[in-house]
N, C-alpha and C. Protein backbone atom coordinates (compact mmCIF):
# COMPACT_ATOMS: atom_id res chain seq x y z
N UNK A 1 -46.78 224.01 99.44
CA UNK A 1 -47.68 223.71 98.35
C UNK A 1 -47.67 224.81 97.31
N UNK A 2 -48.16 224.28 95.97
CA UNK A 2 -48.19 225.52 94.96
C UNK A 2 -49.68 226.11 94.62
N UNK A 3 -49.73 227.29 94.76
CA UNK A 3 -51.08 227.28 94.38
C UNK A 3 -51.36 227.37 93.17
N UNK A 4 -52.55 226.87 92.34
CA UNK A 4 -53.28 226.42 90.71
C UNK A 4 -54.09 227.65 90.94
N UNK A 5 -54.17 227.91 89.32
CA UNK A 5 -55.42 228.39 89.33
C UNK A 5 -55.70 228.38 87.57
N UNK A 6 -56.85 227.88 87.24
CA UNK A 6 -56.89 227.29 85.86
C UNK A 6 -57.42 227.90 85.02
N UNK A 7 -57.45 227.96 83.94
CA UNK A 7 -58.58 229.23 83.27
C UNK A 7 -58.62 228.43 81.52
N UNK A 8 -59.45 229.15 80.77
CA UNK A 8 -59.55 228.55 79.26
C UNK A 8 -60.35 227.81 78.75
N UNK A 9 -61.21 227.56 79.90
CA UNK A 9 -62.60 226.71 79.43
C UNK A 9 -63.73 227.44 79.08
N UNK A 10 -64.67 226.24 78.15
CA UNK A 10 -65.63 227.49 77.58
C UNK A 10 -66.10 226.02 77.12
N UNK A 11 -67.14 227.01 75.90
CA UNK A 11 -67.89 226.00 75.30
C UNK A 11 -67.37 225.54 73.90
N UNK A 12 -67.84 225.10 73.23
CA UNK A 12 -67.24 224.65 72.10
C UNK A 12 -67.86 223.64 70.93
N UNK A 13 -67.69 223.54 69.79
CA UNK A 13 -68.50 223.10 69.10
C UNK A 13 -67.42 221.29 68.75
N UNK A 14 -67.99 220.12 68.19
CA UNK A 14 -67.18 219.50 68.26
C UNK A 14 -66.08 219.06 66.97
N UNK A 15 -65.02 219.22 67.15
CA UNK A 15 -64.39 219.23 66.33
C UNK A 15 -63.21 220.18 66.33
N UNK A 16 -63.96 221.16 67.66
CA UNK A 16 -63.03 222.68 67.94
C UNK A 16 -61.79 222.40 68.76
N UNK A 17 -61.17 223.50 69.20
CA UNK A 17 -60.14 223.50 70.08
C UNK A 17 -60.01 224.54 71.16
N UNK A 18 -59.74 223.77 72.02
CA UNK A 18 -59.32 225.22 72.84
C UNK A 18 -58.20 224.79 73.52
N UNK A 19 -57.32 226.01 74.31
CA UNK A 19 -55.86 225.61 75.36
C UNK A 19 -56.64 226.13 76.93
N UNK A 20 -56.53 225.33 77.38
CA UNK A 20 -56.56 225.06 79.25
C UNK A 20 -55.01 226.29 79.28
N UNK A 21 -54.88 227.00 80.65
CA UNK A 21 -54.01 227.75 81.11
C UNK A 21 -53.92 226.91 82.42
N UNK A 22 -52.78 226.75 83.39
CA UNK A 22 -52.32 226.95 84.82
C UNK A 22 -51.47 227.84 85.21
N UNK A 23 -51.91 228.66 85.95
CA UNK A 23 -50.48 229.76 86.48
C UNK A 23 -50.69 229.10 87.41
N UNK A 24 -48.96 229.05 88.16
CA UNK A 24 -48.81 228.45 89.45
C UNK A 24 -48.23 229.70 90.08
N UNK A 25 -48.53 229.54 91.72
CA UNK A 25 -47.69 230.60 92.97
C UNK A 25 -47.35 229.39 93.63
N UNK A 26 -46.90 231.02 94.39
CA UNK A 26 -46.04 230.46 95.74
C UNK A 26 -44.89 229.44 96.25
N UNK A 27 -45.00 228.24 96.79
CA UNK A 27 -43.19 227.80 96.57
C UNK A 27 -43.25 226.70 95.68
N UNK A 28 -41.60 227.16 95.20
CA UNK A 28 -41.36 226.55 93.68
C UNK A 28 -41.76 226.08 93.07
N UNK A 29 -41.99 226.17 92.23
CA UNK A 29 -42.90 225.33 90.55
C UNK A 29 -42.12 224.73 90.32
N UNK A 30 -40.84 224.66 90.47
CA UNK A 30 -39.85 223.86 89.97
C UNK A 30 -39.02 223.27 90.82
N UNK A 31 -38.63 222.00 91.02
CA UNK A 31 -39.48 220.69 90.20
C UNK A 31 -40.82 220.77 90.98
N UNK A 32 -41.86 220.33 90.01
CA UNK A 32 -42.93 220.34 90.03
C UNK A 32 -43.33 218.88 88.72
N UNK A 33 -43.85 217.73 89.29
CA UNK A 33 -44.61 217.29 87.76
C UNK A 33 -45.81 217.94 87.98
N UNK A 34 -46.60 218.61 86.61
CA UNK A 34 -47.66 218.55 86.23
C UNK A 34 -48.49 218.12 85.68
N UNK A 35 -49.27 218.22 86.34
CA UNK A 35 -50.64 217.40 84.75
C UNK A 35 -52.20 217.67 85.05
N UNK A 36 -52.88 216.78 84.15
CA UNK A 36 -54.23 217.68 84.18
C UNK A 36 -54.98 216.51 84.01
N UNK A 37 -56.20 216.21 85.12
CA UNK A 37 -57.38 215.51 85.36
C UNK A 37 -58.28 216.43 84.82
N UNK A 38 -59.89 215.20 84.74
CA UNK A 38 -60.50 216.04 84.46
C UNK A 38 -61.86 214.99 85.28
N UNK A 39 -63.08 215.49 85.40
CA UNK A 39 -64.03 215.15 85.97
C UNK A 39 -65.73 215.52 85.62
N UNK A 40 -66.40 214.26 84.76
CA UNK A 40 -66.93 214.37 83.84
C UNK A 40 -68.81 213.83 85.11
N UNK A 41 -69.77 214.89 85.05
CA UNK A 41 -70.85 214.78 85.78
C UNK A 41 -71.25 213.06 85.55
N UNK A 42 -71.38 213.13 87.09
CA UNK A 42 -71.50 211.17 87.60
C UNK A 42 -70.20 210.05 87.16
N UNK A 43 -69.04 211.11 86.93
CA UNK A 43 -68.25 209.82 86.93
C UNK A 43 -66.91 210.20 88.02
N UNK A 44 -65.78 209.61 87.53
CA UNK A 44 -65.13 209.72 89.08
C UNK A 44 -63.89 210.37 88.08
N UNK A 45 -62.80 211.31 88.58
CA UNK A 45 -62.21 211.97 87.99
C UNK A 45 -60.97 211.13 87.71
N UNK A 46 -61.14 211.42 86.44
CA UNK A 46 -59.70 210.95 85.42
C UNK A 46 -58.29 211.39 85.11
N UNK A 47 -57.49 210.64 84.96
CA UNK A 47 -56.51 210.84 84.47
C UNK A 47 -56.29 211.73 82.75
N UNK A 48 -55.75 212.69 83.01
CA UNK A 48 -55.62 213.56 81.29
C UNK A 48 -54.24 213.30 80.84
N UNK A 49 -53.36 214.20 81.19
CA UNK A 49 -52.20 214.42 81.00
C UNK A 49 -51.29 214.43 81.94
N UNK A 50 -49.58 214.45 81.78
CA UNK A 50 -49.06 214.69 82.71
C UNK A 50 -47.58 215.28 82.35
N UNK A 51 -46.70 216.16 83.20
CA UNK A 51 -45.12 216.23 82.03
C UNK A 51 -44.40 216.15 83.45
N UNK A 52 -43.29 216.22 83.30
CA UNK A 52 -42.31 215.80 84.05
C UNK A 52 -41.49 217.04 84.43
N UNK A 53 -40.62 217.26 85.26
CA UNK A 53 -40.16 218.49 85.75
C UNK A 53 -39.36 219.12 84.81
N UNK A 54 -38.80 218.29 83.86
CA UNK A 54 -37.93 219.08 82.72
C UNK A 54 -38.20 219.10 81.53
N UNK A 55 -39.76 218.33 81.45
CA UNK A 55 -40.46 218.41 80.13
C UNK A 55 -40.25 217.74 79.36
N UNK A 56 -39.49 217.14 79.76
CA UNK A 56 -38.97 215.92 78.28
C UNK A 56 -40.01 215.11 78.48
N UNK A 57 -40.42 214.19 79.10
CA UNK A 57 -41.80 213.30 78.96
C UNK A 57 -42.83 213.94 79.50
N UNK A 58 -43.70 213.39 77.98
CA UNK A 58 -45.51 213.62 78.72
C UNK A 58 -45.79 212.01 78.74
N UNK A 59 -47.29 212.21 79.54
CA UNK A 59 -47.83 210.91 79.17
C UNK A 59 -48.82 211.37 78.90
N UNK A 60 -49.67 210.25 78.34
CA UNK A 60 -51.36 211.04 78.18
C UNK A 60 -52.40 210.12 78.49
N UNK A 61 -53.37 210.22 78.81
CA UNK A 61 -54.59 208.94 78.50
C UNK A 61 -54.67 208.71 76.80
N UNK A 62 -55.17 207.01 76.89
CA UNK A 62 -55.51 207.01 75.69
C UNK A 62 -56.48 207.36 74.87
N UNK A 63 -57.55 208.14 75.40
CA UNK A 63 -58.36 208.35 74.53
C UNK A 63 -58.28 210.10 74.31
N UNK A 64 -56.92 210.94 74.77
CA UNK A 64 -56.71 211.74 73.98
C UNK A 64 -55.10 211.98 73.63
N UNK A 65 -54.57 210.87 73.21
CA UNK A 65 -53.72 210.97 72.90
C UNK A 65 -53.71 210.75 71.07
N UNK A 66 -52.85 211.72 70.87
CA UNK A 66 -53.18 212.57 69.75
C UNK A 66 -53.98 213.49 69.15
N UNK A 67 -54.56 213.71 69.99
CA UNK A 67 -55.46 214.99 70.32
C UNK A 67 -54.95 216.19 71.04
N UNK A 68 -54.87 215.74 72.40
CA UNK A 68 -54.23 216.85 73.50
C UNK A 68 -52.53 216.91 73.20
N UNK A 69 -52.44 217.95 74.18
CA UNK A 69 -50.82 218.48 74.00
C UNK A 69 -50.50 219.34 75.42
N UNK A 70 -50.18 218.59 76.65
CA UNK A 70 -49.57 219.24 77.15
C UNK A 70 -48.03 220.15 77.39
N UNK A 71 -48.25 221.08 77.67
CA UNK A 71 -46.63 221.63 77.61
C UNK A 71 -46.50 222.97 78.72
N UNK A 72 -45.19 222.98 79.27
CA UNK A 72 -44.91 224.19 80.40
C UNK A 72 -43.80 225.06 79.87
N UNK A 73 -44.63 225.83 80.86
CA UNK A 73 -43.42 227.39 80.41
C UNK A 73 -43.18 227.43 81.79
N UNK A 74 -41.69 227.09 82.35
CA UNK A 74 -41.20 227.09 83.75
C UNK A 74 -41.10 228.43 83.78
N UNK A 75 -40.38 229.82 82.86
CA UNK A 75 -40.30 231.88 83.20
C UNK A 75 -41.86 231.57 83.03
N UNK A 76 -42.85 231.13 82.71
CA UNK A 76 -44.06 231.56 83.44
C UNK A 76 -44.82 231.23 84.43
N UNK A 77 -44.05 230.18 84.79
CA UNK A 77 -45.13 229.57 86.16
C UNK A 77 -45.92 228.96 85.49
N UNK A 78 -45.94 228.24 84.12
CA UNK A 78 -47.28 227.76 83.74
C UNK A 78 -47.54 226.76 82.82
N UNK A 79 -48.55 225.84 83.21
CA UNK A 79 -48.86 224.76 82.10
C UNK A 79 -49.74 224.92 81.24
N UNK A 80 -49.67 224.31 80.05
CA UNK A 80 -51.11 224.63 79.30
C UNK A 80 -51.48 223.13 78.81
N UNK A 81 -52.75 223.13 78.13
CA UNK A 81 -52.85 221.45 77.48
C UNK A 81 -53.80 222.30 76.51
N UNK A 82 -53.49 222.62 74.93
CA UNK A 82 -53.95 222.44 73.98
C UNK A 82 -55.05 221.02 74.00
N UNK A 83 -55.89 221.18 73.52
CA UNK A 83 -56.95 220.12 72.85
C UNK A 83 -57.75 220.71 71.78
N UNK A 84 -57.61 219.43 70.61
CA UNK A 84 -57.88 219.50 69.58
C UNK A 84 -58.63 218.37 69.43
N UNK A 85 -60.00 218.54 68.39
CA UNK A 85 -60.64 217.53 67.40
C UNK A 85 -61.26 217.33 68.75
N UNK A 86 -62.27 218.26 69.28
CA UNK A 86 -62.81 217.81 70.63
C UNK A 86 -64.17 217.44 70.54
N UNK A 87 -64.37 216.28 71.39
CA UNK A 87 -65.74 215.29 71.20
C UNK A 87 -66.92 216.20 72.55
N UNK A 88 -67.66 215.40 71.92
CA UNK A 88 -68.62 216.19 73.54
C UNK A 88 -67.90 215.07 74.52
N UNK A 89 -67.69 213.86 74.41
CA UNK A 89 -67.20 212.74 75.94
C UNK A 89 -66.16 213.48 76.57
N UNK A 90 -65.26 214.38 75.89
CA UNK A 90 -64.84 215.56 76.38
C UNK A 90 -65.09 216.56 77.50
N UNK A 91 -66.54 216.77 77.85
CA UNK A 91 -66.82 217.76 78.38
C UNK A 91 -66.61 217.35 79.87
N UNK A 92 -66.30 217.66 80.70
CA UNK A 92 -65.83 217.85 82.14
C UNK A 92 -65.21 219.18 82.49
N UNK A 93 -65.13 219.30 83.80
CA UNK A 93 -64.15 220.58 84.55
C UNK A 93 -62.71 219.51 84.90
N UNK A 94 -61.78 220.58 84.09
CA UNK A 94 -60.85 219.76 83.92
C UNK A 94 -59.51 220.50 85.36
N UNK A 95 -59.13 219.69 85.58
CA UNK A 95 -57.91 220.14 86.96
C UNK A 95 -56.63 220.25 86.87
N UNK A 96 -56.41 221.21 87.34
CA UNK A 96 -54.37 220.74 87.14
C UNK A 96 -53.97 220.63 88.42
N UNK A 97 -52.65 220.02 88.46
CA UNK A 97 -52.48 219.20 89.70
C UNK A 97 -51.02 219.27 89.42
N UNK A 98 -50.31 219.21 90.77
CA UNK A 98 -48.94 219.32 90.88
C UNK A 98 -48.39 218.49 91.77
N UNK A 99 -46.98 218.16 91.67
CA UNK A 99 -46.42 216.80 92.27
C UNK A 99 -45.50 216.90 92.55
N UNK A 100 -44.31 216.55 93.53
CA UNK A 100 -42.81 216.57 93.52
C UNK A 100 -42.30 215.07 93.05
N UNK A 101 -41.55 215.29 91.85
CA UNK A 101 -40.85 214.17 91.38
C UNK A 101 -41.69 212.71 91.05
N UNK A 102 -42.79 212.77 90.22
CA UNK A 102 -43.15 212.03 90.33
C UNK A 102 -43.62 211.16 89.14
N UNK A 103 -42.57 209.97 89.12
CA UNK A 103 -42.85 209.09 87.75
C UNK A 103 -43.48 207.68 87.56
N UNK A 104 -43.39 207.03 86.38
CA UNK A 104 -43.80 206.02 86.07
C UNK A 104 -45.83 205.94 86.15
N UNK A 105 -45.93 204.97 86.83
CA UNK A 105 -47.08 204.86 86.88
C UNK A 105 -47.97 205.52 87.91
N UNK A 106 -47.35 206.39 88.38
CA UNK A 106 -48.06 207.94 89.54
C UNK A 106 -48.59 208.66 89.05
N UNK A 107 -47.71 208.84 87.97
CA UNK A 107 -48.23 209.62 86.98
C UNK A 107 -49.50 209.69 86.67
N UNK A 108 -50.08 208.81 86.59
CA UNK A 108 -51.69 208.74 86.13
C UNK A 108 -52.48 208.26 87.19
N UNK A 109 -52.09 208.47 89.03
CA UNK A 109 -52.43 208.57 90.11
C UNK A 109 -53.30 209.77 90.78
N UNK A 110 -53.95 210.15 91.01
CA UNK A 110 -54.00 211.57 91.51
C UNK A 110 -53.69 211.85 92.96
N UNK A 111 -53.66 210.53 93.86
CA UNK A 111 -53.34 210.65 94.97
C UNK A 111 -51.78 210.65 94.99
N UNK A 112 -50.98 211.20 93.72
CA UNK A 112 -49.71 211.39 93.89
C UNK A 112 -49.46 213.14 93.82
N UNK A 113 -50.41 213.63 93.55
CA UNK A 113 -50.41 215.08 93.63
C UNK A 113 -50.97 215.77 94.49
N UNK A 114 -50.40 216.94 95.54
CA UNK A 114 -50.13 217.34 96.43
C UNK A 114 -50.96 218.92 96.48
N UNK A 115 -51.08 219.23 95.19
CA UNK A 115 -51.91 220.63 95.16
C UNK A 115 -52.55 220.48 93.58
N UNK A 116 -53.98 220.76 93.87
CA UNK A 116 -54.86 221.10 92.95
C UNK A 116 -55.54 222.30 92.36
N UNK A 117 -56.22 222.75 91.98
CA UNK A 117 -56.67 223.61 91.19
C UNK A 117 -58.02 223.61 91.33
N UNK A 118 -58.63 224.61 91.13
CA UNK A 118 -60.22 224.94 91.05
C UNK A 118 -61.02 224.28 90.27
N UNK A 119 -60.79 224.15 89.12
CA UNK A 119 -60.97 223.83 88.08
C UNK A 119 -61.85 224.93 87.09
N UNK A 120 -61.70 224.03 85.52
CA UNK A 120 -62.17 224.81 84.64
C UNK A 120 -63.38 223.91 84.01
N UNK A 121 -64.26 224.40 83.74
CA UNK A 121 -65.22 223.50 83.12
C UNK A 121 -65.00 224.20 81.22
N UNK A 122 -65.50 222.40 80.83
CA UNK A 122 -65.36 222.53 79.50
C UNK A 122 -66.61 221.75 78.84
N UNK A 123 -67.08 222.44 78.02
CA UNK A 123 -68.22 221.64 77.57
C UNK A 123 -67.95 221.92 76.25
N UNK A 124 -68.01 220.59 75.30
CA UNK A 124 -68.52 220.16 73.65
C UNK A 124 -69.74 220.37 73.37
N UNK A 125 -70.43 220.89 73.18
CA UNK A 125 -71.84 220.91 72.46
C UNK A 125 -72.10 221.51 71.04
N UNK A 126 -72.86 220.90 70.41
CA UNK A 126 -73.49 221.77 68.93
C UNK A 126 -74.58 222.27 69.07
């Protein structure tokens, strides 16, 4: 398994931005898909983002797509997901999650990912 550990959350006003961090350990990050849930008080945790072991495809949910931006730095061990133009429906502790080889419609599975993350909480407020 790889171990997560997430960082970059905070508060935020709406409209702001911030970038989510994942450094990954231990065995190989690579191949690894990544991506990032998130889990919003009383609801059941969602699908965010996701990229693929060589980065060429993301996918995203639709309600931040064109907003968010995931992307990895394999010399760092690490994913990030930029978000921009952020709403308060936004606010959750958001997760990153790691996968071996895993496409199509898994992608937006979470029971296809194998190691998780602590999480980071993010809150929109004015």
């Amino acid at each position: 398994q790889v171990h997560l550990v997430e960082s970059g959350g905070g508060l935020v006003q709406p409209g702001g931005s911030l970038r989510l961090s994942c450094a990954a350990s231990g065995r190989t990050f690579i191949p690894n898909t990544m991506s990032w849930f998130r889990q919003a008080p009383g609801k059941e945790r969602e699908f965010v983002a996701a990229i693929t072991e060589t980065g060429t495809y993301q996918d995203y949910a639709d309600d931040v797509k064109g907003r968010f931006t995931i992307s990895r730095d394999d010399a760092k061990n690490a994913v990030y997901l930029q978000m921009n133009s952020l709403k308060p429906e936004d606010t959750a502790v958001y997760y990153c999650a790691a996968g071996v080889w895993i496409q199509g419609n898994r992608l937006r599975y979470g029971g296809s990912y194998n190691s998780w993350g602590q999480g980071t909480q993010v809150t929109v407020s004015s």
